[in-house]
C-alpha atoms as a PDB file:
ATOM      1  CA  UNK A   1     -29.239  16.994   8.130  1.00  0.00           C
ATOM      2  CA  UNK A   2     -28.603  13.127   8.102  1.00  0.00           C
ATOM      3  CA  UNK A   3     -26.570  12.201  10.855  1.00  0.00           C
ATOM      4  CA  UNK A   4     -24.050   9.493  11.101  1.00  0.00           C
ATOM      5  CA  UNK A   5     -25.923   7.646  14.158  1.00  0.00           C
ATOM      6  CA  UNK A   6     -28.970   7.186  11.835  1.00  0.00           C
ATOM      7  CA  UNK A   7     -26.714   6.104   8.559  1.00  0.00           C
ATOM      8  CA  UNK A   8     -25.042   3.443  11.296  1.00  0.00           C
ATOM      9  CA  UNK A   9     -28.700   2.265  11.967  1.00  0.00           C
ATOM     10  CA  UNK A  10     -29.889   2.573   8.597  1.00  0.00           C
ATOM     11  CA  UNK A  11     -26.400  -0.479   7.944  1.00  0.00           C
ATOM     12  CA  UNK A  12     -27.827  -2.905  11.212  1.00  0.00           C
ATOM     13  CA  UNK A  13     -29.999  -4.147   8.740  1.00  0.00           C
ATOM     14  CA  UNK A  14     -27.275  -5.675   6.627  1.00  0.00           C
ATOM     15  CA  UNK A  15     -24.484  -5.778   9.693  1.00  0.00           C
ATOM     16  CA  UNK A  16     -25.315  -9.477  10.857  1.00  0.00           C
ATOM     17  CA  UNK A  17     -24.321 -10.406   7.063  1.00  0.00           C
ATOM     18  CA  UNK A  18     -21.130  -8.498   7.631  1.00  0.00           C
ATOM     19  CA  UNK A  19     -20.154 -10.102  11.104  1.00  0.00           C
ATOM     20  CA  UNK A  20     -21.004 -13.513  10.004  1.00  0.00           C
ATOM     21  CA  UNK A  21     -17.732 -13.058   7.522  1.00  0.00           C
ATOM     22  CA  UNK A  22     -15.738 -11.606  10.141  1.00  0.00           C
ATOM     23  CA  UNK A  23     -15.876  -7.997   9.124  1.00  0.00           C
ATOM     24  CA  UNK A  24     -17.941  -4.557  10.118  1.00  0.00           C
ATOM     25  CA  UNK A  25     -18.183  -1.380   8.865  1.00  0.00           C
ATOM     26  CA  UNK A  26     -17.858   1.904  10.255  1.00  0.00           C
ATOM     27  CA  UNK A  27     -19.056   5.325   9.307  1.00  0.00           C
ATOM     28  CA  UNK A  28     -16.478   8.093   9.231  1.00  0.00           C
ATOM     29  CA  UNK A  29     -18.269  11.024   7.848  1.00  0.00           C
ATOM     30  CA  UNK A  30     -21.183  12.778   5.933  1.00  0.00           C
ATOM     31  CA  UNK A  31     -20.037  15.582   3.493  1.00  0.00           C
ATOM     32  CA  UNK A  32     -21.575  18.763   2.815  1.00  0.00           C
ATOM     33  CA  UNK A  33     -22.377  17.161  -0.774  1.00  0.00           C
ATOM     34  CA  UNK A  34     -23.939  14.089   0.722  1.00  0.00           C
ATOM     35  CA  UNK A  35     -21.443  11.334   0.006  1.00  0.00           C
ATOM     36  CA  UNK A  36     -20.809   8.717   3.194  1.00  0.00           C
ATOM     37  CA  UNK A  37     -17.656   7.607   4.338  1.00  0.00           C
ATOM     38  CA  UNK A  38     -17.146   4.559   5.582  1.00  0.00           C
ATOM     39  CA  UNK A  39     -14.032   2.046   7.284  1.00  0.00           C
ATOM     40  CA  UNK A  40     -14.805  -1.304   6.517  1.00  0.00           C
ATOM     41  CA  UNK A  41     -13.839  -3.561   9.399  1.00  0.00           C
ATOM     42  CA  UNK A  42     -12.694  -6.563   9.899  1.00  0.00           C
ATOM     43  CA  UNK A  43     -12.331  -9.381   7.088  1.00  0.00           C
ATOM     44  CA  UNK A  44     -14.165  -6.382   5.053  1.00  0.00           C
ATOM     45  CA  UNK A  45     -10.858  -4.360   5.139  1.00  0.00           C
ATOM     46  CA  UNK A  46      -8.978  -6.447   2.795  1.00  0.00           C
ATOM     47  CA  UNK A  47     -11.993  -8.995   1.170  1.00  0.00           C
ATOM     48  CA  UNK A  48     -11.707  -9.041  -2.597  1.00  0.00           C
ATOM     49  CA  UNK A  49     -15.419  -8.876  -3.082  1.00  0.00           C
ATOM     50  CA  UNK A  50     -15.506  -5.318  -0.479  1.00  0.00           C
ATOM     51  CA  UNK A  51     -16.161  -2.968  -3.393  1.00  0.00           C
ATOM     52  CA  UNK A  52     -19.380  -5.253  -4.538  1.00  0.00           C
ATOM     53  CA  UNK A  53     -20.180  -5.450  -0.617  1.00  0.00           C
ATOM     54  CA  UNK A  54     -20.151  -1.646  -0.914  1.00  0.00           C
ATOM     55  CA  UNK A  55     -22.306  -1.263  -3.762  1.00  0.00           C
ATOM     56  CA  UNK A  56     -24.445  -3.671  -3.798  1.00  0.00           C
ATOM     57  CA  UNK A  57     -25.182  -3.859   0.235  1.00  0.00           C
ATOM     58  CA  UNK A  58     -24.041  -0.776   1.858  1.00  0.00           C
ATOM     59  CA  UNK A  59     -24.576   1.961  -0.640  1.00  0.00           C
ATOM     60  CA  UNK A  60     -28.606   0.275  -1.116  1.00  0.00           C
ATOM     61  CA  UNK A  61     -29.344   0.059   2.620  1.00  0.00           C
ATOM     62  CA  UNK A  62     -27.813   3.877   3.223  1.00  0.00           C
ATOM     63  CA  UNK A  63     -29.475   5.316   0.059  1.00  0.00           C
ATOM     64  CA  UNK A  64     -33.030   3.229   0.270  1.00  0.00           C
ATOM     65  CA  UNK A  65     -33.009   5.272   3.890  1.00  0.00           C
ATOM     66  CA  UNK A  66     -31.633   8.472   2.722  1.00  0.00           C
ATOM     67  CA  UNK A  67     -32.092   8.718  -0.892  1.00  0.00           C
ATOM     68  CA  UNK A  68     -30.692  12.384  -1.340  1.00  0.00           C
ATOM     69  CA  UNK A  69     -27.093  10.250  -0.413  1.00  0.00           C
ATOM     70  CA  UNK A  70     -25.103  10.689  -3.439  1.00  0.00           C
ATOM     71  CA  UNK A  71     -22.764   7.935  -3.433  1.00  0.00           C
ATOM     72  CA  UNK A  72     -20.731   5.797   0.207  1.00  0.00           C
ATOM     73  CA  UNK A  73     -16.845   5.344  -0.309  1.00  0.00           C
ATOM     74  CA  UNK A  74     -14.659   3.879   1.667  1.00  0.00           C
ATOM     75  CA  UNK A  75     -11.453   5.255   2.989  1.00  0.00           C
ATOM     76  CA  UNK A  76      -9.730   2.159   3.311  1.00  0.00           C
ATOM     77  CA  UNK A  77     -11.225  -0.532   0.141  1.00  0.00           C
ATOM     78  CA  UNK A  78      -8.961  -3.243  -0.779  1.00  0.00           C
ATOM     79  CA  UNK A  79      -7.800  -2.223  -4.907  1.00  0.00           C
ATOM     80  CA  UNK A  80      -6.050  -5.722  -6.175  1.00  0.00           C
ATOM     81  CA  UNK A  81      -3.611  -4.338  -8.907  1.00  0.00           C
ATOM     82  CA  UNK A  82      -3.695  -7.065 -11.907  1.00  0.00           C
END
């Protein structure tokens, strides 16, 4: 079982990027069917670009160290309504 002390290590690699905008991330949970949730911090709580942040720097670092991770939300991603 993947714990959430080794998915928070498995984001260090891409933290400093995070931090150097002002913003952090958090992990909340693991489900049973292997989807992480995250709080995003910081200036990543309400950042336009959060949901590419997600994708294309969170959700590679977690599942290039746990591949059998389905997919990372977060609870709390900014949605801009057009």
């Amino acid at each position: 079982m993947i714990s959430i002390e080794s998915v928070e290590k498995a984001i260090d690699n891409i933290r400093p990027y995070l931090m150097a905008d002002g913003g952090n991330i958090k992990v909340l949970e693991i489900t049973e069917d292997q989807v992480v949730k995250v709080e995003l911090l910081g200036s990543c709580g309400d950042c336009r670009m959060s949901s590419m942040t997600l994708k294309a720097g969170v959700e590679d670092a977690i599942r290039q160290a746990f591949p059998e991770i389905k997919r990372v939300e977060a609870v709390n991603i900014f949605s801009e309504t057009v």
